[in-house]
N, C-alpha and C. Protein backbone atom coordinates (compact mmCIF):
# COMPACT_ATOMS: atom_id res chain seq x y z
N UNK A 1 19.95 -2.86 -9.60
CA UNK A 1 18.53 -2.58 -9.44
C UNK A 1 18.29 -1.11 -9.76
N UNK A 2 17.21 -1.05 -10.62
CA UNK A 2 17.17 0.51 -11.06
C UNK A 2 16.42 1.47 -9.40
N UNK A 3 16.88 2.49 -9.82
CA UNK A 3 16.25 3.53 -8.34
C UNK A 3 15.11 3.92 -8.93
N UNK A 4 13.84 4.13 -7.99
CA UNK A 4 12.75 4.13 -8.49
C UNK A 4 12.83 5.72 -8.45
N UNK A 5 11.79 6.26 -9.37
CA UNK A 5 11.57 7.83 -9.61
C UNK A 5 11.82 8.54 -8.16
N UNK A 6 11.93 10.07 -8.19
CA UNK A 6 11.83 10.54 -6.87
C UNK A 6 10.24 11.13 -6.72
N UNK A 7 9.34 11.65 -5.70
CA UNK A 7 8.21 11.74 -6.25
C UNK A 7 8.15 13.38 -6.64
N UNK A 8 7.29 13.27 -7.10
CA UNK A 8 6.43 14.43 -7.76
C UNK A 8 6.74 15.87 -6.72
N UNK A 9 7.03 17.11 -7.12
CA UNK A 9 7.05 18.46 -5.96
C UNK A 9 5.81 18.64 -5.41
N UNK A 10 5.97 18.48 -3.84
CA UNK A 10 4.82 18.56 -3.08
C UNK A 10 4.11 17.32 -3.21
N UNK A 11 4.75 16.53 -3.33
CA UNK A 11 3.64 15.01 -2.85
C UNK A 11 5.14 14.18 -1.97
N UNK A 12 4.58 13.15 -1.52
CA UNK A 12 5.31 12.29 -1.25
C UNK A 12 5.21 10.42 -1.55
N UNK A 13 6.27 9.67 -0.95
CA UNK A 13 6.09 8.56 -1.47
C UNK A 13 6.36 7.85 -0.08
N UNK A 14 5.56 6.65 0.06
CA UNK A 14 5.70 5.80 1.37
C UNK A 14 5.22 3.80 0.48
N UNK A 15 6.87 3.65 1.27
CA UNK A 15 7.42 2.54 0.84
C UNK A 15 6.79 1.67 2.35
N UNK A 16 5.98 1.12 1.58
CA UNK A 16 5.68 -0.28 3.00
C UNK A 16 5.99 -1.99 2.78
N UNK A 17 6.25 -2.43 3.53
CA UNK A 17 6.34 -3.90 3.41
C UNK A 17 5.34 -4.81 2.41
N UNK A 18 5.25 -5.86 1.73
CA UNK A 18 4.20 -5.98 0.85
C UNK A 18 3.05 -6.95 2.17
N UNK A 19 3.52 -7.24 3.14
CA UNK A 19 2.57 -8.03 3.94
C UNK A 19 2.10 -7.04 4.86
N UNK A 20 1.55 -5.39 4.59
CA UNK A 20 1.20 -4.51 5.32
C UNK A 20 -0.22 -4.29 4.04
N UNK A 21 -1.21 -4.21 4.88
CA UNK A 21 -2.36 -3.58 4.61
C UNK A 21 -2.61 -2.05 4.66
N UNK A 22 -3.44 -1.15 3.96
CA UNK A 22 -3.99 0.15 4.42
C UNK A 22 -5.64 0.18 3.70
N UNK A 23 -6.21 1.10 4.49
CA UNK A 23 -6.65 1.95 4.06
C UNK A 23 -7.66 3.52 4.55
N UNK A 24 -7.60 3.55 3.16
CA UNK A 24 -8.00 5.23 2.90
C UNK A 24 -9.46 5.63 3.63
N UNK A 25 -9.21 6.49 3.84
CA UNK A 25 -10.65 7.17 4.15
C UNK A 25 -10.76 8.90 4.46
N UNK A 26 -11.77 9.73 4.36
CA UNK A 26 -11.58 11.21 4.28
C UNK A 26 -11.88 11.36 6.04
N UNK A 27 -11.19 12.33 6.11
CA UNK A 27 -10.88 12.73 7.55
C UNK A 27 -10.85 14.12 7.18
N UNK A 28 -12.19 14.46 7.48
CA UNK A 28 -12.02 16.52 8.38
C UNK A 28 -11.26 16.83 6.90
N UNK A 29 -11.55 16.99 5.55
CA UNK A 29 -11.27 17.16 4.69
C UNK A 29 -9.89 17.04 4.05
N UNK A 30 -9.29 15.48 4.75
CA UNK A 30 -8.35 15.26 4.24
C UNK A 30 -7.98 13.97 3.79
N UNK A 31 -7.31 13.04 3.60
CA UNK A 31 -7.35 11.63 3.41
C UNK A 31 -6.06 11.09 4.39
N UNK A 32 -6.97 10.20 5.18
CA UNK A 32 -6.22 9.61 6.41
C UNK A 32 -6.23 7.91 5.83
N UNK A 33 -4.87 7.63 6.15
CA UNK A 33 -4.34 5.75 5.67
C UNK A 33 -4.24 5.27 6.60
N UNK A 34 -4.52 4.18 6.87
CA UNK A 34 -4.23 3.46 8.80
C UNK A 34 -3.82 2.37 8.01
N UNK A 35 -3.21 1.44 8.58
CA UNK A 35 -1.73 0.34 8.18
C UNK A 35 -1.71 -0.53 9.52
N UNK A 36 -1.54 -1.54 8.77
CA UNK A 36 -1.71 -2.80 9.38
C UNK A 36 -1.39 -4.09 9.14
N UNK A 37 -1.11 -5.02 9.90
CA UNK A 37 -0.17 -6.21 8.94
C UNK A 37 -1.43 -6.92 8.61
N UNK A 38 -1.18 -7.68 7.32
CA UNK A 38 -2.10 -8.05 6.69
C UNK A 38 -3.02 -9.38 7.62
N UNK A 39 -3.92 -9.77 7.67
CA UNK A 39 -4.57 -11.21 7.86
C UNK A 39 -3.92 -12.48 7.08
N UNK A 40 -4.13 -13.54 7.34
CA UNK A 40 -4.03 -14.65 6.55
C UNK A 40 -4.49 -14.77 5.88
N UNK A 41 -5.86 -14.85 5.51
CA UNK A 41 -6.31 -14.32 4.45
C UNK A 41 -6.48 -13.79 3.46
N UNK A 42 -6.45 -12.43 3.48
CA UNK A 42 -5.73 -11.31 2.72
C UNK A 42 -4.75 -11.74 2.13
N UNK A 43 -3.90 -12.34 2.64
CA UNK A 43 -2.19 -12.55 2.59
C UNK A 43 -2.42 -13.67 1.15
N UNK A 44 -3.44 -14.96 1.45
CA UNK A 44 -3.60 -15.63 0.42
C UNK A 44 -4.43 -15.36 -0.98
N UNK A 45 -5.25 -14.35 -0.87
CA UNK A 45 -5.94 -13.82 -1.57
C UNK A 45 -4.91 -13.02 -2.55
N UNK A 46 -4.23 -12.36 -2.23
CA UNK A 46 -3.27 -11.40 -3.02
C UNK A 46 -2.04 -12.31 -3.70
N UNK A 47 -2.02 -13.39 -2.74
CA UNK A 47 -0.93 -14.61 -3.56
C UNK A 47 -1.61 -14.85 -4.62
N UNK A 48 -3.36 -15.20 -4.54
CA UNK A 48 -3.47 -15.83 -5.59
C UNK A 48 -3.87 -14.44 -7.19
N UNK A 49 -3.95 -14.13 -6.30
CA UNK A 49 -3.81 -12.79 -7.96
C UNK A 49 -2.84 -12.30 -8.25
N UNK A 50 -1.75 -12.38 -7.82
CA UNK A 50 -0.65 -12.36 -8.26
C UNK A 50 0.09 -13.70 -9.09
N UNK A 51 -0.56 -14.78 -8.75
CA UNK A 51 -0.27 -15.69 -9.51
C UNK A 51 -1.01 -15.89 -11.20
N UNK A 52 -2.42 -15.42 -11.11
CA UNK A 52 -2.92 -15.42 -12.25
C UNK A 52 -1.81 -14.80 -13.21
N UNK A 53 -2.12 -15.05 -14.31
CA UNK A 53 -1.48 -14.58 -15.92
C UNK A 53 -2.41 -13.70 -16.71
């Protein structure tokens, strides 16, 4: 299995589960991620676009 890039100087990289949700929003001039396991829903929704071609 190839190793994925290392990231970029001065950024970082965060590896999550694929059945974990986030999101973004600006916080006090910064960008805050909140994470969460996905819904059922969600969960089928992303099956099915991942299935499209």
């Amino acid at each position: 299995m190839p190793q994925p890039e290392p990231p970029a100087r001065g950024t970082f990289a965060l590896l999550i589960p694929s059945n974990m949700s986030w999101q973004a929003s600006s916080f006090g001039g910064a960008l805050r991620l909140d994470f969460r396991p996905m819904r059922p829903r969600e969960r089928a929704s992303r099956v099915r676009e991942k299935g499209k071609p």
